[in-house]
C-alpha atoms as a PDB file:
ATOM      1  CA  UNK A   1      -8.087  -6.566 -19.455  1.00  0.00           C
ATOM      2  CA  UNK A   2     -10.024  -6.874 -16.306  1.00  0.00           C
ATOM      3  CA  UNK A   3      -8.506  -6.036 -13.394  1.00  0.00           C
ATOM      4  CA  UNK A   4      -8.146  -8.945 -10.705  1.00  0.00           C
ATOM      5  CA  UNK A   5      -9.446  -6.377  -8.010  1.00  0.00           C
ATOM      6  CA  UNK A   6     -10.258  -3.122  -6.996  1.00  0.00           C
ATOM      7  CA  UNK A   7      -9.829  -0.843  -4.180  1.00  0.00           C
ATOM      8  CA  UNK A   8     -12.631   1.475  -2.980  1.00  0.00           C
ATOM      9  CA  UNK A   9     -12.414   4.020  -0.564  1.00  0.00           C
ATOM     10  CA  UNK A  10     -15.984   5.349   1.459  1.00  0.00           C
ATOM     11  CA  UNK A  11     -15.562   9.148   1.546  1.00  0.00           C
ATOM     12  CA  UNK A  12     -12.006   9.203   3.173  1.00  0.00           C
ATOM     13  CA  UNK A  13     -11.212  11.592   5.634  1.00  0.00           C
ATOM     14  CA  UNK A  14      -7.627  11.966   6.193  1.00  0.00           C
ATOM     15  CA  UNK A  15      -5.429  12.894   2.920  1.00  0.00           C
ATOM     16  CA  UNK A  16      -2.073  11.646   4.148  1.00  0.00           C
ATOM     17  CA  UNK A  17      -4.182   7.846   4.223  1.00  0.00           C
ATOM     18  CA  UNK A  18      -5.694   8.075   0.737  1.00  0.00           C
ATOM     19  CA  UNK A  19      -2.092   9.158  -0.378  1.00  0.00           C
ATOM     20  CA  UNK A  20      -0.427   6.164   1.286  1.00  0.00           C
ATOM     21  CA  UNK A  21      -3.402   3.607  -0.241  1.00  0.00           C
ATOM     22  CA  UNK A  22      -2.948   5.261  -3.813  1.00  0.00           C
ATOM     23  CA  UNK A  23       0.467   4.667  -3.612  1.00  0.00           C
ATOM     24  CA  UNK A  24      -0.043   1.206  -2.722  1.00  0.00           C
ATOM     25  CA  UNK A  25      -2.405   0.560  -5.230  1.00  0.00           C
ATOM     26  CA  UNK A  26       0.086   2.165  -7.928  1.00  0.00           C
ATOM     27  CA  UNK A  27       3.020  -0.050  -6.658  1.00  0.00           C
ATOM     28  CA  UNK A  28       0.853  -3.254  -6.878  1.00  0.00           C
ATOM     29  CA  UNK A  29      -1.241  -2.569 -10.001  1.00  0.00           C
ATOM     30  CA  UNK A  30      -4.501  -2.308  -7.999  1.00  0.00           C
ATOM     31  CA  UNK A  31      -7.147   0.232  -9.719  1.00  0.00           C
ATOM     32  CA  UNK A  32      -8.578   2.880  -7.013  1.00  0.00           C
ATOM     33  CA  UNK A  33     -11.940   4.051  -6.422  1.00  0.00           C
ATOM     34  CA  UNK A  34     -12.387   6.899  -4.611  1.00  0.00           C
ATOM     35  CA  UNK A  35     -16.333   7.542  -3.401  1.00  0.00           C
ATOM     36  CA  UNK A  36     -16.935  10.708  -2.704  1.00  0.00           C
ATOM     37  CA  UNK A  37     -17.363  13.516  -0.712  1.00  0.00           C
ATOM     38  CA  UNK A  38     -13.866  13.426   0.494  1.00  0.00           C
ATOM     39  CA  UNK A  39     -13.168  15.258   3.976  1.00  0.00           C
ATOM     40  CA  UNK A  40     -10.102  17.224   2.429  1.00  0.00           C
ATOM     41  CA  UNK A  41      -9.447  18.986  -0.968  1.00  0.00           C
ATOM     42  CA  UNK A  42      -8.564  16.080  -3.678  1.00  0.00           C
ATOM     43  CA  UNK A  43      -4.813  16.297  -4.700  1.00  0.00           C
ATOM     44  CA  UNK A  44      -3.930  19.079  -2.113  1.00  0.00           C
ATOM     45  CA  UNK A  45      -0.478  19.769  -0.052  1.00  0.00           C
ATOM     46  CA  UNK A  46      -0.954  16.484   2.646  1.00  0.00           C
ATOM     47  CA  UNK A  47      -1.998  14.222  -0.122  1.00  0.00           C
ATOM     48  CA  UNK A  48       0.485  15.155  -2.445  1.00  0.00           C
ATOM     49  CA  UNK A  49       3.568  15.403   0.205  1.00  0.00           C
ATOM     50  CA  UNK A  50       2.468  11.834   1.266  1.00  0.00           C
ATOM     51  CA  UNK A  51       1.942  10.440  -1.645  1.00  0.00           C
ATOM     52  CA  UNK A  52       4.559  11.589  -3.572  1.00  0.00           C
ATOM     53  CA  UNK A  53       5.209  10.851  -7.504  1.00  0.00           C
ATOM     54  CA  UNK A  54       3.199   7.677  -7.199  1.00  0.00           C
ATOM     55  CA  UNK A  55      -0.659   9.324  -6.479  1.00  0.00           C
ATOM     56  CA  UNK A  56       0.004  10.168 -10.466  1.00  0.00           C
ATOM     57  CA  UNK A  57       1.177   6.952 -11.343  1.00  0.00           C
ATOM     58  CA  UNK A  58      -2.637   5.464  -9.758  1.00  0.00           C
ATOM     59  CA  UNK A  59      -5.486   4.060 -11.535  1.00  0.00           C
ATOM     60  CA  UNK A  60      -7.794   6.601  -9.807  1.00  0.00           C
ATOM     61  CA  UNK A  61     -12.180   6.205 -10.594  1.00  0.00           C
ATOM     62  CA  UNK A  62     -13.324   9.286  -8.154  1.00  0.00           C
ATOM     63  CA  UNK A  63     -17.305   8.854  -8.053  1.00  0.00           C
ATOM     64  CA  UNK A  64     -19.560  12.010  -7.107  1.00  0.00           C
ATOM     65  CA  UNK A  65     -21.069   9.569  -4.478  1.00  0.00           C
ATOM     66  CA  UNK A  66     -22.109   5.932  -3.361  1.00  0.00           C
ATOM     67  CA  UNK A  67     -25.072   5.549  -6.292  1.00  0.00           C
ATOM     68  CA  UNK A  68     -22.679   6.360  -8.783  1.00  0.00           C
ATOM     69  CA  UNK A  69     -19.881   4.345  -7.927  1.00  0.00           C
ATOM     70  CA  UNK A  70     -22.780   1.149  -7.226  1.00  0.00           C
ATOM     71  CA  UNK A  71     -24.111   1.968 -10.506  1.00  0.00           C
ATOM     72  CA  UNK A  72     -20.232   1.820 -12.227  1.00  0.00           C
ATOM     73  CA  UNK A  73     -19.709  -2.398 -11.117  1.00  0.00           C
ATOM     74  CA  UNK A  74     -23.452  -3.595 -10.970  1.00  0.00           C
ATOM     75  CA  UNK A  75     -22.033  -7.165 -11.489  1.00  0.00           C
ATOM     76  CA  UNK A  76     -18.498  -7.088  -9.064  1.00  0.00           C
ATOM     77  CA  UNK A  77     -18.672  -8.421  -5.623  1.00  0.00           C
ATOM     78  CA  UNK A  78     -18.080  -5.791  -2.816  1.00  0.00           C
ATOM     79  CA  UNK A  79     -16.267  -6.632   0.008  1.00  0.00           C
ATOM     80  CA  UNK A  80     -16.049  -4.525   3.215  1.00  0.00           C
ATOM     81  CA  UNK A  81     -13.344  -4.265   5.500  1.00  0.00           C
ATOM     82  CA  UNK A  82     -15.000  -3.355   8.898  1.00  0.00           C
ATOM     83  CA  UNK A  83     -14.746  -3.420  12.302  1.00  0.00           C
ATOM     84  CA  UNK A  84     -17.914  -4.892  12.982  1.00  0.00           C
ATOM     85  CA  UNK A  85     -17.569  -8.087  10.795  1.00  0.00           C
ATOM     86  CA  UNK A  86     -17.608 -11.596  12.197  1.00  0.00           C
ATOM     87  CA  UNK A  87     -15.582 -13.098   9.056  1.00  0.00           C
ATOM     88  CA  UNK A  88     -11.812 -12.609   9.332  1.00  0.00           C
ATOM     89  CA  UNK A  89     -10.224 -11.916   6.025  1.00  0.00           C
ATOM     90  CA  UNK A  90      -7.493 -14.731   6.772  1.00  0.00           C
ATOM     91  CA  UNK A  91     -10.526 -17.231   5.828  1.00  0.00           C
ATOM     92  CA  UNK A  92     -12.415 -15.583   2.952  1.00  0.00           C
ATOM     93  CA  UNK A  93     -12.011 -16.417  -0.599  1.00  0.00           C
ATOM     94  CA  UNK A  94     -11.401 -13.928  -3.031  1.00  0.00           C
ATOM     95  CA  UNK A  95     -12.441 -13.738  -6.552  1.00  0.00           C
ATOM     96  CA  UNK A  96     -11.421 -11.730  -9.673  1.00  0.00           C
ATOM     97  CA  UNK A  97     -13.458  -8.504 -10.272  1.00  0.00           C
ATOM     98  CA  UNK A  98     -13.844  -8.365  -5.935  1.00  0.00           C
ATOM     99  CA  UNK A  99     -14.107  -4.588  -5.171  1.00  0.00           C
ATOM    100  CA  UNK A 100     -12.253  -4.400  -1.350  1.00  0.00           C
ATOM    101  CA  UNK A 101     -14.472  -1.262   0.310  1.00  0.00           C
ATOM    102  CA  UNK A 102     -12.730   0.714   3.125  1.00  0.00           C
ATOM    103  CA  UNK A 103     -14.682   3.349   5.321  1.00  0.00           C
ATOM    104  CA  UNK A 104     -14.276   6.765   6.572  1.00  0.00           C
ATOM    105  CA  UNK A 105     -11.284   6.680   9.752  1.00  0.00           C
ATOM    106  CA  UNK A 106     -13.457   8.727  11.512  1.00  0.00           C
ATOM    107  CA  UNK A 107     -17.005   6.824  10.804  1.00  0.00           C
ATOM    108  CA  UNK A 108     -16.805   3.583   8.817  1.00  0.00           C
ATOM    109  CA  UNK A 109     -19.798   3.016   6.050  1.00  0.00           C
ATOM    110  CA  UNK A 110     -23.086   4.131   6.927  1.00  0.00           C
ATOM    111  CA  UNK A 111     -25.985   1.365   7.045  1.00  0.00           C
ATOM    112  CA  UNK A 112     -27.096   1.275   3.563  1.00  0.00           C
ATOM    113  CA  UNK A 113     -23.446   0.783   2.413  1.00  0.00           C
ATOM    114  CA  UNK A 114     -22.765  -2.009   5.102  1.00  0.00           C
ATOM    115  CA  UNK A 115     -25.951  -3.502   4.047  1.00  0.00           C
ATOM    116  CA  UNK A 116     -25.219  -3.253   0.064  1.00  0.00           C
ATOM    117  CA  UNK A 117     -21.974  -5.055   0.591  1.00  0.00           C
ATOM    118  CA  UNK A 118     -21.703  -8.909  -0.868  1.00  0.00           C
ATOM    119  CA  UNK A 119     -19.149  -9.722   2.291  1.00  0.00           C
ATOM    120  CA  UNK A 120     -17.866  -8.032   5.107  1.00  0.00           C
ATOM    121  CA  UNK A 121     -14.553  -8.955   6.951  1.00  0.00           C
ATOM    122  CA  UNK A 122     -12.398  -8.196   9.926  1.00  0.00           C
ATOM    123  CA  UNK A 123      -8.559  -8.169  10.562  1.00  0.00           C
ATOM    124  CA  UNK A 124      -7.782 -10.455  13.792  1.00  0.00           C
ATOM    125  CA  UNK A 125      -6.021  -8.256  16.712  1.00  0.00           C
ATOM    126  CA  UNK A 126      -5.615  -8.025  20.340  1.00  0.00           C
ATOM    127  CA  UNK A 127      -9.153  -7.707  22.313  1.00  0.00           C
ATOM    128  CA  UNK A 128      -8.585  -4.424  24.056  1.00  0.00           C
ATOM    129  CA  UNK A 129      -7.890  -2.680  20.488  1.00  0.00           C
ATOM    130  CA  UNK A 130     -10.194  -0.724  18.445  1.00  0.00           C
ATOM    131  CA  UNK A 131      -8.786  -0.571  14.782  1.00  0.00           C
ATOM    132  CA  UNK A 132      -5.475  -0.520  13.002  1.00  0.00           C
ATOM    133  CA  UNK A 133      -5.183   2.393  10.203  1.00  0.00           C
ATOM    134  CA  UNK A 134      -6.949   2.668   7.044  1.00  0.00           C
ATOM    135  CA  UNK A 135      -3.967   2.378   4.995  1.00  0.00           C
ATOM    136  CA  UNK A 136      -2.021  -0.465   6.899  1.00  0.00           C
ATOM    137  CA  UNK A 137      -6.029  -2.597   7.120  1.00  0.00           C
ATOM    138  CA  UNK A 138      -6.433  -1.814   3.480  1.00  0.00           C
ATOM    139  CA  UNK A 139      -2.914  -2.904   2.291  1.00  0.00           C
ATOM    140  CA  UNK A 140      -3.222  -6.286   4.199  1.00  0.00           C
ATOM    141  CA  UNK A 141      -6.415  -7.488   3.295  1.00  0.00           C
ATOM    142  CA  UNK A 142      -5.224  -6.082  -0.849  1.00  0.00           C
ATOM    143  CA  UNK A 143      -2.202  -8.252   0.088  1.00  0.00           C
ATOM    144  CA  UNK A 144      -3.988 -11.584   0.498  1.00  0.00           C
ATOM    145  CA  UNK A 145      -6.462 -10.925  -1.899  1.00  0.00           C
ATOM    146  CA  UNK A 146      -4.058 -10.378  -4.469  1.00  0.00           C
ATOM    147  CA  UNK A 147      -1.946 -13.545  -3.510  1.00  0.00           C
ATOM    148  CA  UNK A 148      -4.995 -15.400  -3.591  1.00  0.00           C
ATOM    149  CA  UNK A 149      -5.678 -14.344  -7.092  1.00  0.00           C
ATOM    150  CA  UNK A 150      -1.959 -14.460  -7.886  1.00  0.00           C
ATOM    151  CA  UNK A 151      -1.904 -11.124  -9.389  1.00  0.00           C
ATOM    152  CA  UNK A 152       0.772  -9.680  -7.450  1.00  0.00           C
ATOM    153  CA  UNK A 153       2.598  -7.559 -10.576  1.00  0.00           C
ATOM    154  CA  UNK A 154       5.867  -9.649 -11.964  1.00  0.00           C
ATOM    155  CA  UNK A 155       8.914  -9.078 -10.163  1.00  0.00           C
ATOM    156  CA  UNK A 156      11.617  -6.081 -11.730  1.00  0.00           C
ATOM    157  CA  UNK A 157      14.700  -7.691 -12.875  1.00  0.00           C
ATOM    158  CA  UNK A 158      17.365  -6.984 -10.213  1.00  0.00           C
ATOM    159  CA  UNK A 159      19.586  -3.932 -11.496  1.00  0.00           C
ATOM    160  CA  UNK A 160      23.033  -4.225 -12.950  1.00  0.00           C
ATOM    161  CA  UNK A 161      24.376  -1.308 -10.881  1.00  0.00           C
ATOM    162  CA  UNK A 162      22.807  -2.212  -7.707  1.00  0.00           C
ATOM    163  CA  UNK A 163      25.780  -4.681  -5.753  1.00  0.00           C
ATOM    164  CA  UNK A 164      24.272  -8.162  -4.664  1.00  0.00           C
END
């Protein structure tokens, strides 16, 4: 079955935030691409101590660079979260099969990727702020998207040993 949406991350840089999104992505059922180079070694210490048990519980796609990932969903719609969008993503519609696209921390998306990219979107905040963290930007926008699609995962049953 199809996925409702997938996660992409542009080259990330910091291994602690590509731990925290995989998690995310494992708790929520949301496939995750990683586009590579990475700035940090793949699965080392940071990204392991952050992400704990769950980076092995991911849907991980790692792609040896922006070509071949393009080249893996030639018909999905990408969707960038940037900084330098005009759309907020509190208006957009999603769709099923939309590929969310998050950039470097330290750089964004180069031109070419910007320019590639079927949408682009911004999260509303306070003028005299640059950016909120990869993790916590890519985690809302998967948020709406996924309660626009209503594929959030089904609710566990409640626990008999756990006290109400």
């Amino acid at each position: 079955m199809k996925p409702a949406l997938r996660l992409a991350l542009f080259e990330p840089d910091i291994p602690q935030n590509t731990a925290a999104v995989l998690r995310t992505c494992a708790c929520l059922g949301v496939p995750a691409e990683i586009i590579e180079p990475c700035g940090f070694v793949f699965g080392g210490t940071h990204m392991r101590r952050a992400g704990m048990d769950y980076v092995e519980r991911a849907e991980i796609t790692r792609h040896v660079d922006w070509q071949a990932f393009q080249k893996s969903y030639p018909d999905s719609r990408r969707v960038l979260l940037t900084t330098k969008a005009a759309s907020p993503f509190t208006g957009f519609q999603f769709q099923p099969g939309d590929i969310l696209i998050s950039g470097r921390e330290s750089a964004g998306v180069p031109d070419h990727v910007h320019d590639a990219c079927d949408a682009r979107l911004l999260i509303p905040m306070m003028a005299d702020m640059r950016s909120l963290n990869m993790a916590v930007a890519a985690a809302m926008v998967m948020s709406e998207a996924l309660r626009q699609l209503s594929a959030f995962p089904a609710p566990q049953a409640a626990s008999e040993n756990i006290p109400e």
